[in-house]
C-alpha atoms as a PDB file:
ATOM      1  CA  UNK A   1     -31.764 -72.993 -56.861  1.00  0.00           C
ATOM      2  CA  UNK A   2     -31.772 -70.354 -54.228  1.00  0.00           C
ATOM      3  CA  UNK A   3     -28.050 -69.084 -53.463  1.00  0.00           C
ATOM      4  CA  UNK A   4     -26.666 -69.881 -50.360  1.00  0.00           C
ATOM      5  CA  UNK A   5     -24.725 -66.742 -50.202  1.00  0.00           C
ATOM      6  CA  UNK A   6     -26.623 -63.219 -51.420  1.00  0.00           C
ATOM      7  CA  UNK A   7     -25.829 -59.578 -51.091  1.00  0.00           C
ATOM      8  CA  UNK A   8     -27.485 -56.693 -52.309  1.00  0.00           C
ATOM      9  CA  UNK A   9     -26.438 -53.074 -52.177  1.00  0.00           C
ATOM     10  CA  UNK A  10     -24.596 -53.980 -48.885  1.00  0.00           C
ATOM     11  CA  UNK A  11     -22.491 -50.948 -47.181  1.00  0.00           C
ATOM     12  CA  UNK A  12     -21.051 -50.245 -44.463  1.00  0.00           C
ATOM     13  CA  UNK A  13     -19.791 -46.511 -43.911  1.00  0.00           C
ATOM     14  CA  UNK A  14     -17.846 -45.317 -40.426  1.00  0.00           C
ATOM     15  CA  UNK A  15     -18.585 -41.545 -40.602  1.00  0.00           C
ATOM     16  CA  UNK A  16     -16.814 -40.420 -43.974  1.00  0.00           C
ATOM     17  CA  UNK A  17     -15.410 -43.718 -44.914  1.00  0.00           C
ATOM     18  CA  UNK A  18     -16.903 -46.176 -46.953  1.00  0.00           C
ATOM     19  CA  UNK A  19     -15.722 -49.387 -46.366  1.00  0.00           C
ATOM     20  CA  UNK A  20     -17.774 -51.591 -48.468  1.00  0.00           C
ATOM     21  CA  UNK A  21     -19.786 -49.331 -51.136  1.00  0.00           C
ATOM     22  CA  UNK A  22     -22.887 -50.814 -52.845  1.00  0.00           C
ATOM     23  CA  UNK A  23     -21.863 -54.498 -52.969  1.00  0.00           C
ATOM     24  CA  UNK A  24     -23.835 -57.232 -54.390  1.00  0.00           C
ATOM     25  CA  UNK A  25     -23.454 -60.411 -55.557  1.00  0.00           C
ATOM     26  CA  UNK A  26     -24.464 -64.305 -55.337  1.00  0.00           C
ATOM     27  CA  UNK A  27     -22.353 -67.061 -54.341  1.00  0.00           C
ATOM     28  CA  UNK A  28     -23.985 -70.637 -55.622  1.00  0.00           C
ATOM     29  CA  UNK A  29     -23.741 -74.242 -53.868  1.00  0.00           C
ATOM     30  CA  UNK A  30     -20.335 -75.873 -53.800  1.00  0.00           C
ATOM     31  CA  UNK A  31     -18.589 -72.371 -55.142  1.00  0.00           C
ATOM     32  CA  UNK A  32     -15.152 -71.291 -53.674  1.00  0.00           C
ATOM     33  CA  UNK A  33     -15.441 -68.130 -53.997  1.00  0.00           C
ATOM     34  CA  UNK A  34     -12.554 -65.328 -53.485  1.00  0.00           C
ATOM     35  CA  UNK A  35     -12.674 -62.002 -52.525  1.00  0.00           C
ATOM     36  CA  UNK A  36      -9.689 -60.517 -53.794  1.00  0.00           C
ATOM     37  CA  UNK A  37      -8.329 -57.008 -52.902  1.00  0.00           C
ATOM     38  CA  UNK A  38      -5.167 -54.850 -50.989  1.00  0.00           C
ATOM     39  CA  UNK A  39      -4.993 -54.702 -47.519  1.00  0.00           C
ATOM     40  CA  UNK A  40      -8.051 -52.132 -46.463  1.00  0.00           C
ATOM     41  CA  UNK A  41     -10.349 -53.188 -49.904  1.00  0.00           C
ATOM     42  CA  UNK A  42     -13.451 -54.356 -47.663  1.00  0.00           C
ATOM     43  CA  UNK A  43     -12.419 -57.740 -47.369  1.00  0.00           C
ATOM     44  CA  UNK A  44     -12.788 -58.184 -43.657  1.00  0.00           C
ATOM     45  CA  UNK A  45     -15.888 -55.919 -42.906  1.00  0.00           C
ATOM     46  CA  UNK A  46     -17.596 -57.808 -45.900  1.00  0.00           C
ATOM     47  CA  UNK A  47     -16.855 -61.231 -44.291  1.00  0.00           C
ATOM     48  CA  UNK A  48     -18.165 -59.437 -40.817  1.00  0.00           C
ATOM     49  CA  UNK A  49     -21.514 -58.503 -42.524  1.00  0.00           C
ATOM     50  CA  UNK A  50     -21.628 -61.495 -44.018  1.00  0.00           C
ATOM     51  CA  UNK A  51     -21.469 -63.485 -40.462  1.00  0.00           C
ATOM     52  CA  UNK A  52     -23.617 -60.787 -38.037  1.00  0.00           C
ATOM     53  CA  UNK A  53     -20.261 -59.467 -36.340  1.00  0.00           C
ATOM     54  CA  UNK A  54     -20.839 -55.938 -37.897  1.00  0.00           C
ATOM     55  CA  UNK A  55     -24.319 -54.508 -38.951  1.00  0.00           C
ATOM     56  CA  UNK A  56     -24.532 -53.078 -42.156  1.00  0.00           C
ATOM     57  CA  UNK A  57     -25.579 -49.078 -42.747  1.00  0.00           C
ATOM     58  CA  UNK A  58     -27.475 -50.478 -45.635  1.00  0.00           C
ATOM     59  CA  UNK A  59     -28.363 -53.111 -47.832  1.00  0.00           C
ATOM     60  CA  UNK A  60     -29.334 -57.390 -47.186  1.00  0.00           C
ATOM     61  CA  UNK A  61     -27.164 -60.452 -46.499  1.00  0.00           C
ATOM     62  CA  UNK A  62     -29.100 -63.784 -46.895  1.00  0.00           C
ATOM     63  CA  UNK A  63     -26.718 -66.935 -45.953  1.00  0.00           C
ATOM     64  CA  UNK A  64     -28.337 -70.463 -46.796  1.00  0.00           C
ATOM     65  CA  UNK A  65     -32.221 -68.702 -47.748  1.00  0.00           C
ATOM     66  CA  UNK A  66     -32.061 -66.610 -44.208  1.00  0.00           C
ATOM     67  CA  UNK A  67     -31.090 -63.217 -43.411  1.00  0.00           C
ATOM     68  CA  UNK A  68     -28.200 -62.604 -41.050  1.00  0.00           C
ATOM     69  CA  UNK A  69     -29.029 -62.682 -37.350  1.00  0.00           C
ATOM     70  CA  UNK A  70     -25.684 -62.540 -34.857  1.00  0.00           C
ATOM     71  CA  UNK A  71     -24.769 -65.693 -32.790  1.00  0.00           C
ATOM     72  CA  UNK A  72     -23.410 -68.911 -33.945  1.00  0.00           C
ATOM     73  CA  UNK A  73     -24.793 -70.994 -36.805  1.00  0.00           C
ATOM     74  CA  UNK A  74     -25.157 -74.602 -37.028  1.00  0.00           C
ATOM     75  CA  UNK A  75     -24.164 -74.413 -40.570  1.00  0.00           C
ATOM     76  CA  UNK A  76     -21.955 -72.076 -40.898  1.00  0.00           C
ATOM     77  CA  UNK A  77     -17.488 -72.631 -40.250  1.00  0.00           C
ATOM     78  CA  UNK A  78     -15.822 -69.508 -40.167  1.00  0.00           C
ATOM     79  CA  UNK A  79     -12.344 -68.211 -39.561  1.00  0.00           C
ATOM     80  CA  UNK A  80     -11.929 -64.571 -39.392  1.00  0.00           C
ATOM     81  CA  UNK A  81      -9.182 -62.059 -38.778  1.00  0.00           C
ATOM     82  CA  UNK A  82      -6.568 -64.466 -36.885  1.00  0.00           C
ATOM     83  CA  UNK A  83      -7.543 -67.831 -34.924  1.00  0.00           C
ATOM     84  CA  UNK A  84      -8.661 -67.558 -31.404  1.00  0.00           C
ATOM     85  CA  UNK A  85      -8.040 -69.329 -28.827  1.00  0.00           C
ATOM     86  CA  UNK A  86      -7.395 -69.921 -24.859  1.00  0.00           C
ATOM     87  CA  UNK A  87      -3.793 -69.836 -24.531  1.00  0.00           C
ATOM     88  CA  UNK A  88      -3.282 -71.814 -21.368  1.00  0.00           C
ATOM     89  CA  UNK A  89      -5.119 -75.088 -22.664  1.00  0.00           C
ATOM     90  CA  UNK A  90      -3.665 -77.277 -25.081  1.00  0.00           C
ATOM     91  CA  UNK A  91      -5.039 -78.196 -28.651  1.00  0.00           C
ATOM     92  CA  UNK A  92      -7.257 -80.894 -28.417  1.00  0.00           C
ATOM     93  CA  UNK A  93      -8.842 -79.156 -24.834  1.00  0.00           C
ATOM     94  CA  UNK A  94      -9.567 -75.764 -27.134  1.00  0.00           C
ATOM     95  CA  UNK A  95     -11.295 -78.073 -29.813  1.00  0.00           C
ATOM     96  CA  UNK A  96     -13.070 -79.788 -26.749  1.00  0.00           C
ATOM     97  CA  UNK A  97     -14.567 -76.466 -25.662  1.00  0.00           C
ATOM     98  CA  UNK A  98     -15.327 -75.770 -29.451  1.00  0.00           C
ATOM     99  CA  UNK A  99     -17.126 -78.673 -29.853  1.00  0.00           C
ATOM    100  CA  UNK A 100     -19.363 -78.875 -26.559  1.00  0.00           C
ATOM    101  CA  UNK A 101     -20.069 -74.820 -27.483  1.00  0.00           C
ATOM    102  CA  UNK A 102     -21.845 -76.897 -30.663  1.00  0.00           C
ATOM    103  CA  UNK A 103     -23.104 -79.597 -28.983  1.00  0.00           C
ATOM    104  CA  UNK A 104     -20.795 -81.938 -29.655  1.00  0.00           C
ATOM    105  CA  UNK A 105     -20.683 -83.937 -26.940  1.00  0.00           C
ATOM    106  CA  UNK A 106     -18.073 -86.847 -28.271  1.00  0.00           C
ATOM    107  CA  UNK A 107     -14.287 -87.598 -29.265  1.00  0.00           C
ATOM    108  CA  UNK A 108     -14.537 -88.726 -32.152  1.00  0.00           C
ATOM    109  CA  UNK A 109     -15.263 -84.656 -34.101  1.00  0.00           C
ATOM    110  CA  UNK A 110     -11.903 -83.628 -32.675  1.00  0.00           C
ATOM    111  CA  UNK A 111      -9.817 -86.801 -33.243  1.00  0.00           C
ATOM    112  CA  UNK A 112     -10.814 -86.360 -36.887  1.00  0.00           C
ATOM    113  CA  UNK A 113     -10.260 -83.241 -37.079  1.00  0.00           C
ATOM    114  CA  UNK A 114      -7.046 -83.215 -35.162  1.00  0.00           C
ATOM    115  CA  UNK A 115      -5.331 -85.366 -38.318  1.00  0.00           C
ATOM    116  CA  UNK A 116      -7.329 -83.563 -41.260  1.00  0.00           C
ATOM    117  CA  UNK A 117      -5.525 -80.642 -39.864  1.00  0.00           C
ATOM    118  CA  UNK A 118      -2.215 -82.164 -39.544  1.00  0.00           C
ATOM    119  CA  UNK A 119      -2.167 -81.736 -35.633  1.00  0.00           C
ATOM    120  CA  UNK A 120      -1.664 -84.437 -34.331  1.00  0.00           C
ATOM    121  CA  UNK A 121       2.221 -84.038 -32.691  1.00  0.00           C
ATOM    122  CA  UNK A 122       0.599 -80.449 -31.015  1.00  0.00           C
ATOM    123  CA  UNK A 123      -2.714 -82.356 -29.501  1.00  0.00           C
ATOM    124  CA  UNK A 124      -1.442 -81.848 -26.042  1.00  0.00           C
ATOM    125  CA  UNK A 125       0.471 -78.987 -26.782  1.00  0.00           C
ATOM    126  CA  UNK A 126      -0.662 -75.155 -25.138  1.00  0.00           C
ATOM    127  CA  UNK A 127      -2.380 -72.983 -27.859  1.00  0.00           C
ATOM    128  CA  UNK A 128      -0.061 -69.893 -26.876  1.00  0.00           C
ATOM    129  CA  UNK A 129       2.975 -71.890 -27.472  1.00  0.00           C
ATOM    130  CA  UNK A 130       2.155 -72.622 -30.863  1.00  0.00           C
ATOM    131  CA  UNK A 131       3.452 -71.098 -33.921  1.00  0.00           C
ATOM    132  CA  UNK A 132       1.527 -68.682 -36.187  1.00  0.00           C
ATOM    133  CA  UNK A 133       1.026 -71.577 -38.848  1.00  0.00           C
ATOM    134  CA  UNK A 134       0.309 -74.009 -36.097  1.00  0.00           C
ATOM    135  CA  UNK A 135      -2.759 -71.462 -34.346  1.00  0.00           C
ATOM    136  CA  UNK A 136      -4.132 -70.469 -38.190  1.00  0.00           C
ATOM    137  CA  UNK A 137      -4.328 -75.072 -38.470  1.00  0.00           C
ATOM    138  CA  UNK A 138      -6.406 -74.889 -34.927  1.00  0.00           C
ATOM    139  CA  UNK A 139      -8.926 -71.876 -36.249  1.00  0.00           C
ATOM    140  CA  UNK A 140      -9.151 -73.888 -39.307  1.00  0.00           C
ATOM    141  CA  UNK A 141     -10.011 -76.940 -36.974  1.00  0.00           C
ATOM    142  CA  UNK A 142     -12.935 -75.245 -34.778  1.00  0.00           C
ATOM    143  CA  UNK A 143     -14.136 -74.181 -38.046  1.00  0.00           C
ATOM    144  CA  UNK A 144     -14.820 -77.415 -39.288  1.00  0.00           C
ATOM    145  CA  UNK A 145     -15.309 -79.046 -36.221  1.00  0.00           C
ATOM    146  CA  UNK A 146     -19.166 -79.644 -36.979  1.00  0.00           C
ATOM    147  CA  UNK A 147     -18.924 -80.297 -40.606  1.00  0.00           C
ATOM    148  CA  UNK A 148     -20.698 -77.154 -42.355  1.00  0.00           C
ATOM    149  CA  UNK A 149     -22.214 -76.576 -45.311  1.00  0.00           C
ATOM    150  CA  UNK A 150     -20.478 -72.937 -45.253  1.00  0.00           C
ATOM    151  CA  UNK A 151     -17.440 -72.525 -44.646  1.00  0.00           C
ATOM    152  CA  UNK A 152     -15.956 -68.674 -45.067  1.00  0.00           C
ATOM    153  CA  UNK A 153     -12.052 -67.808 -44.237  1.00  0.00           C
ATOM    154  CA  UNK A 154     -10.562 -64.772 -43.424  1.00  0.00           C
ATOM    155  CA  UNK A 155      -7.106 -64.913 -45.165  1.00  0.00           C
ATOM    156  CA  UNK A 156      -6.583 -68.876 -44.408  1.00  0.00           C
ATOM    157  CA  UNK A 157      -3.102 -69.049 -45.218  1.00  0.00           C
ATOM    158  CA  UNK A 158      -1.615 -66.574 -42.905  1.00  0.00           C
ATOM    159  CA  UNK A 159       1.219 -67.401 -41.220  1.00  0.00           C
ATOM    160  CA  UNK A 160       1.361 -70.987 -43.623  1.00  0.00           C
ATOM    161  CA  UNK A 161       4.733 -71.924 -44.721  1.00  0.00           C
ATOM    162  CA  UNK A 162       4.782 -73.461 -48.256  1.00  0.00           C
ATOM    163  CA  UNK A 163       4.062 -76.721 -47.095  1.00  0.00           C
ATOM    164  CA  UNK A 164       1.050 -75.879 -45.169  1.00  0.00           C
ATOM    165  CA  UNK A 165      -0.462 -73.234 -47.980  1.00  0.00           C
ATOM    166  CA  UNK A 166      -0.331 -76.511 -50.204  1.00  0.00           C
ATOM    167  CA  UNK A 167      -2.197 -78.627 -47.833  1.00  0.00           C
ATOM    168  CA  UNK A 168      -4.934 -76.035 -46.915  1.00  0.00           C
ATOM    169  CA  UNK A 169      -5.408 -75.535 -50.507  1.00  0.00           C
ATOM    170  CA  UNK A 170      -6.153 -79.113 -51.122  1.00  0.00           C
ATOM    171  CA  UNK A 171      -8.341 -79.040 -47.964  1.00  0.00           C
ATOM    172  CA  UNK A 172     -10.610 -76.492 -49.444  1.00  0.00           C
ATOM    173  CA  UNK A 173     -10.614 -78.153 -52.528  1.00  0.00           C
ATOM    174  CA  UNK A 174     -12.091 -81.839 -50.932  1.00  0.00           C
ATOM    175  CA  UNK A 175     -14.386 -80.321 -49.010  1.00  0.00           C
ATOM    176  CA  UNK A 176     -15.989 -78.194 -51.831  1.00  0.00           C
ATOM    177  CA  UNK A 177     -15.691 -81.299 -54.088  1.00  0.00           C
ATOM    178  CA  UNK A 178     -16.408 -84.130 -52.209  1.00  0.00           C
ATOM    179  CA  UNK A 179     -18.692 -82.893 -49.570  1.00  0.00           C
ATOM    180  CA  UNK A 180     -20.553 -80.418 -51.310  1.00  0.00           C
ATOM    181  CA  UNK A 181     -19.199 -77.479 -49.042  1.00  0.00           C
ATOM    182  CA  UNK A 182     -19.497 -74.083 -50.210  1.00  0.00           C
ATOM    183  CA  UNK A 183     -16.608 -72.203 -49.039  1.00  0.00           C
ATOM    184  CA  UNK A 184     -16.055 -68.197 -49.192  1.00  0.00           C
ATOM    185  CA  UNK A 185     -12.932 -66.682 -49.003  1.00  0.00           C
ATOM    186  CA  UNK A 186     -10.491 -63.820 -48.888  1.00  0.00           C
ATOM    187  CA  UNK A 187      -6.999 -63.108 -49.837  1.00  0.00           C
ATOM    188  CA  UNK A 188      -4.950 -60.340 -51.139  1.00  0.00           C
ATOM    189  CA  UNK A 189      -2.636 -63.517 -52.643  1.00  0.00           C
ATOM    190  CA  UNK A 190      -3.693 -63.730 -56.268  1.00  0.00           C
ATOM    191  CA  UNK A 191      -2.111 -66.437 -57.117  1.00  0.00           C
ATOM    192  CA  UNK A 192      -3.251 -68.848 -54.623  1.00  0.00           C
ATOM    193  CA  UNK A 193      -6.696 -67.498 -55.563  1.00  0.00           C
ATOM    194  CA  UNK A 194      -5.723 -68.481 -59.013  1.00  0.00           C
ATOM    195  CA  UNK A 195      -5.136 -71.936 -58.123  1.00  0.00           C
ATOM    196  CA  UNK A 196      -8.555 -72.495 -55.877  1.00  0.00           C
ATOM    197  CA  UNK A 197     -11.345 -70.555 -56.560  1.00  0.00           C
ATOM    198  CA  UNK A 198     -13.900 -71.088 -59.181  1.00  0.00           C
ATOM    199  CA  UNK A 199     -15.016 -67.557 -58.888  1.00  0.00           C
ATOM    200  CA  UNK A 200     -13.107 -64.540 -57.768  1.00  0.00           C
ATOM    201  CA  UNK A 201     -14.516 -61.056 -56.812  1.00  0.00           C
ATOM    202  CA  UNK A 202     -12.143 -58.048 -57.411  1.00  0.00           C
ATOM    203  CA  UNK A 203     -12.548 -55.554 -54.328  1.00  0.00           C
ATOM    204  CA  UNK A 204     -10.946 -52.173 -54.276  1.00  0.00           C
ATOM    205  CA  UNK A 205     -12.271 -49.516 -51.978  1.00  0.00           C
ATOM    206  CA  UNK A 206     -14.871 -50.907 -50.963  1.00  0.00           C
ATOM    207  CA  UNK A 207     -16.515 -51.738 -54.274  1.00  0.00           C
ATOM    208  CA  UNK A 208     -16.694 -55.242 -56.158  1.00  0.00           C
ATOM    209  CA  UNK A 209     -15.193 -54.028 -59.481  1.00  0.00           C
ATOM    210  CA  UNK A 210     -14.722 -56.966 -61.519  1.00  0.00           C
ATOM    211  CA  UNK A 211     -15.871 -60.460 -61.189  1.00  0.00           C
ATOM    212  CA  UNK A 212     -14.804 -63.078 -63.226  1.00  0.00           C
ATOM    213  CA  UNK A 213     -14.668 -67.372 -63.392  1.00  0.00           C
ATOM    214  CA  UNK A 214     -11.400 -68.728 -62.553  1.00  0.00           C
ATOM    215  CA  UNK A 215     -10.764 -69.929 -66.341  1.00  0.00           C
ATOM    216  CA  UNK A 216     -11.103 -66.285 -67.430  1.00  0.00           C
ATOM    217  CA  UNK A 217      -8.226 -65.025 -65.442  1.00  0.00           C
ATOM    218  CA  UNK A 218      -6.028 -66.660 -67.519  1.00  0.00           C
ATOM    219  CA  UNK A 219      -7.437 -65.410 -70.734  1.00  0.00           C
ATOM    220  CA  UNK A 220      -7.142 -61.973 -69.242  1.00  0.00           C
ATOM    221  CA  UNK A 221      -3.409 -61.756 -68.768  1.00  0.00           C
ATOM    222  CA  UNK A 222      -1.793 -60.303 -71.789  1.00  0.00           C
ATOM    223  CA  UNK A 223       1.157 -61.978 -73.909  1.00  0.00           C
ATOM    224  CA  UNK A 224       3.603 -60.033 -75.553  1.00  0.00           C
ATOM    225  CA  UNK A 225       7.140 -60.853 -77.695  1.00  0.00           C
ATOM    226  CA  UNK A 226       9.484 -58.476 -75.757  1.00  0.00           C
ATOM    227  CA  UNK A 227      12.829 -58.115 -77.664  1.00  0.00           C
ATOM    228  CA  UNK A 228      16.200 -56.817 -77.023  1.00  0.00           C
ATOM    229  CA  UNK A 229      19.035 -56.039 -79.231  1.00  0.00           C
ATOM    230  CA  UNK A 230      22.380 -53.817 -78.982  1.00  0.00           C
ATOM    231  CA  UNK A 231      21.173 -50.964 -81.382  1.00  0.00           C
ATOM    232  CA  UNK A 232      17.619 -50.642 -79.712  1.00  0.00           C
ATOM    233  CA  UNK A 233      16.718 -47.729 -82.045  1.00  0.00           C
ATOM    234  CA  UNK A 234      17.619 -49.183 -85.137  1.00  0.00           C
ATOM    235  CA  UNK A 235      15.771 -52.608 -84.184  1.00  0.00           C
ATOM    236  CA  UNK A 236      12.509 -50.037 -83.537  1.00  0.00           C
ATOM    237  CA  UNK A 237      13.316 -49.064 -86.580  1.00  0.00           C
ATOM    238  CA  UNK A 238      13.335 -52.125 -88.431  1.00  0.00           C
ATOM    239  CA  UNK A 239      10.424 -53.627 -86.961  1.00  0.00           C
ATOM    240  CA  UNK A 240       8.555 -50.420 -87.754  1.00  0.00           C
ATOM    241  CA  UNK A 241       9.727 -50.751 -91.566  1.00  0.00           C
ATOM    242  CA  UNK A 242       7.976 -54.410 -91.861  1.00  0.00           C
ATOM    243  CA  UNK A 243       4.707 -54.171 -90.004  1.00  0.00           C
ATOM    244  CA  UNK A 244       5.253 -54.069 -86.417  1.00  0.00           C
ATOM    245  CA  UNK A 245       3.965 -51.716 -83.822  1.00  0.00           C
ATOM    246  CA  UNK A 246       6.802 -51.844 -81.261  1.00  0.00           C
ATOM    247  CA  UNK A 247       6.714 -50.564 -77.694  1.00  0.00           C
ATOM    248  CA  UNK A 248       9.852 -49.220 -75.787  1.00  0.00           C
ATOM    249  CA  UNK A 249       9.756 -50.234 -72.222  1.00  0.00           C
ATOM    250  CA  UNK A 250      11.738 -48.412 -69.444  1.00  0.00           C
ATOM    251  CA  UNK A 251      13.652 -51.829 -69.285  1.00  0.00           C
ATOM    252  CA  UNK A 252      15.248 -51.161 -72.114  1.00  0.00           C
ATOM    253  CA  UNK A 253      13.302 -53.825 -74.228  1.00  0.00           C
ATOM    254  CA  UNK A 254      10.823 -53.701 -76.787  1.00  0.00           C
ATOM    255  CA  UNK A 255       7.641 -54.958 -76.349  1.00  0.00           C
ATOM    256  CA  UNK A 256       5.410 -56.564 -79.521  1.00  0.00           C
ATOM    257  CA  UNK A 257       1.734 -56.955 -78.597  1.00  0.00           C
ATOM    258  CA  UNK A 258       0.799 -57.874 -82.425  1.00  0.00           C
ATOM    259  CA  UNK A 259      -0.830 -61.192 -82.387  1.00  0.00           C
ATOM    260  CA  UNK A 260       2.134 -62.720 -85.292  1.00  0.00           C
ATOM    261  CA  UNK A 261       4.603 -61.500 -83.590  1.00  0.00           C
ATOM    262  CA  UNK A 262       3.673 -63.631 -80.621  1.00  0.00           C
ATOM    263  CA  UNK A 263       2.674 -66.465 -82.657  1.00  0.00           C
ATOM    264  CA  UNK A 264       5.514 -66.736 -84.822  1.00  0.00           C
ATOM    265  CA  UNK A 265       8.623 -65.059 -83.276  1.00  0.00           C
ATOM    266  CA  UNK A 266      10.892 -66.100 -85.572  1.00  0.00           C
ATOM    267  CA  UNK A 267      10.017 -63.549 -88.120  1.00  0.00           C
ATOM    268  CA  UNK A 268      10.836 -60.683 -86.367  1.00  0.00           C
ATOM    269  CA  UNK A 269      13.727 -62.300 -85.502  1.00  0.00           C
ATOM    270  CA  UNK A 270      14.749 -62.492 -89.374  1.00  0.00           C
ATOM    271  CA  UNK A 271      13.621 -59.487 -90.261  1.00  0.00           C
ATOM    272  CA  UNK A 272      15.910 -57.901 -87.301  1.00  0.00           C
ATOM    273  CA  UNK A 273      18.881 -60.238 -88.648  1.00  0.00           C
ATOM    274  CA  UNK A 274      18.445 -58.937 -92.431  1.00  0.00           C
ATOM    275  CA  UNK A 275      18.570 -55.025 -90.788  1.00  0.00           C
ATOM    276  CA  UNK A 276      21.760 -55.825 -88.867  1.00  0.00           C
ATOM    277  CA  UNK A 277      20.523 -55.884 -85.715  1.00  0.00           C
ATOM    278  CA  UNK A 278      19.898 -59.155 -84.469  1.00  0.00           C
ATOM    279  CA  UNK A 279      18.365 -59.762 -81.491  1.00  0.00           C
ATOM    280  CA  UNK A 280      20.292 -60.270 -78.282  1.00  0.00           C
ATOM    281  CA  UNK A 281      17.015 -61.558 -76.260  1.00  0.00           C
ATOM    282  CA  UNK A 282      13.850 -62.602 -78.065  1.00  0.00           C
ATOM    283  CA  UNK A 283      10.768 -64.110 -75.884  1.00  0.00           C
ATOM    284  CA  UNK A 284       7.216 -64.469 -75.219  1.00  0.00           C
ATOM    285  CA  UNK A 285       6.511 -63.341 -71.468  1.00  0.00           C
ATOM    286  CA  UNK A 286       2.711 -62.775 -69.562  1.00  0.00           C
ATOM    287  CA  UNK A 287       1.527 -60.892 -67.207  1.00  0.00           C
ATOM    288  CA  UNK A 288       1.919 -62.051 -64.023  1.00  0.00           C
ATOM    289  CA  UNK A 289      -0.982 -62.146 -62.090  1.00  0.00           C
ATOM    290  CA  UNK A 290      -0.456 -59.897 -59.848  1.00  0.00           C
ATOM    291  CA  UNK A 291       0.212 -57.308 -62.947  1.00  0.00           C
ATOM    292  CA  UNK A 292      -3.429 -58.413 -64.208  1.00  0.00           C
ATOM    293  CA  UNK A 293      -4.705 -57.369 -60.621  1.00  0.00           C
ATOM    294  CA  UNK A 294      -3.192 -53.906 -60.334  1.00  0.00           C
ATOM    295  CA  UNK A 295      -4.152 -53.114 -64.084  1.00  0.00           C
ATOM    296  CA  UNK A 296      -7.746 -53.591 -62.890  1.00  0.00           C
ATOM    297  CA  UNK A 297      -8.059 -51.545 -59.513  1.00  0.00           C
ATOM    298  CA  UNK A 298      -6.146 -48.893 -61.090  1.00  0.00           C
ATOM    299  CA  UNK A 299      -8.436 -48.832 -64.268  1.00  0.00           C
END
């Protein structure tokens, strides 16, 4: 089957800078797919490309088995860099417009998609009075005013509170499961990533520079027994003396990476008892994610 998202070689310099660099890479049916990267990876101009806003210096975009052409498409929900909207009408009059602008001619798109979005006590409310969370819900709500099969978000849970993160996660995640919707999206939160995408691309610089399934991210974060005691040196010492390849952090800890030392804690902790220094801390920790992240754009 034919991917409904495909890139190849796609760049997109402005005079010296490159702000996406040789990209490529498919996105299948009913994927959430992330692009993850800091603030100025690509991110934005990619999702651009991706939609005709910007034209690319080189390379292809195909979205659902066509190339890109600029204007609006009937299959296609988007949401990029902030919601817009006309600030003197009120909520369900800006999803009116929306909807006519598709040919949507009835009620019933924007009544549903007034409570999907949780809207419902700001229908007759002015767009420019509402909050930052409360404009990102109505973007969200022109974007899936017509039901696409494509669905691509610019950094959907800006200006969210807790609450509202949560509930555009599970959004995302019944429209890619129930409805078949392939959804593309970017953040430079990695661990809301973690939680929703099946597939996450690594930008930096412009450049995809790793991509990996969901379920490997996981696997990639590394475990380690970090251990403290009062006579640091001698417990390096002692954990040198029976096998152990300790590492000294600048938190005044050290750090065990050997796979039994993880597994089975409680020997080092012995072995640190029987040399007189017993431990004062003793614990498996991971990497958090965002650790994992910044170990692989600065690799």
């Amino acid at each position: 089957m034919a991917p409904v998202i495909a890139l190849r070689s796609l760049s997109k310099h402005y005079g010296d800078l490159a702000a996406v660099d040789d990209l490529s890479l498919d996105v299948a049916a009913g994927e959430i797919y992330a692009l993850l990267g800091l603030n100025g990876a690509g991110k934005t101009t990619t999702i651009r490309m991706l939609l005709g806003m910007v034209r690319p210096s080189s390379g292809s975009v195909e979205l659902l088995g066509e190339p890109v052409r600029p204007g609006p498409w009937a299959r296609v929900g988007y949401l990029v860099e902030g919601p817009a909207a006309y600030p003197e009408l009120t909520v369900v009059e800006n999803l009116t417009v929306a909807a006519r602008l598709r040919g949507l001619w009835g009620r019933r798109q924007v009544d549903e998609v007034v409570e999907r979005l949780n809207l419902t006590a700001y229908a007759t409310r002015r767009a420019g009075t509402l909050s930052l969370g409360n404009a990102q819900r109505l973007g969200l709500a022109k974007a899936l005013l017509h039901k696409p099969e494509l669905l691509i978000l610019d950094e959907p849970a800006n200006g969210l509170d807790p609450a509202g993160v949560a509930e555009i996660r599970e959004l995302v995640r019944e429209l890619s499961r129930e409805h078949g919707v392939t959804v593309v999206l970017s953040s430079h939160i990695l661990t809301e990533v973690a939680r929703l995408a099946t597939r996450i691309g690594v930008l930096h610089r412009g450049r995809l520079v790793r991509e990996l399934d969901a379920g490997e991210l996981a696997a990639q974060t590394r475990r380690r027994l970090s251990v403290t005691a009062r006579d640091l040196v001698a417990a390096e010492h002692a954990l040198h003396a029976v096998g152990f390849s300790p590492i000294r952090t600048d938190l005044g800890a050290l750090d065990l990476m050997d796979d039994r030392a993880i597994a089975e804690p409680e020997r080092v902790a012995v072995a640190l008892v029987a040399a007189g220094c017993p431990p004062v801390r003793l614990v498996v920790e991971q990497d958090d994610l965002e650790t994992f992240f910044l170990r692989v754009v600065e690799s």
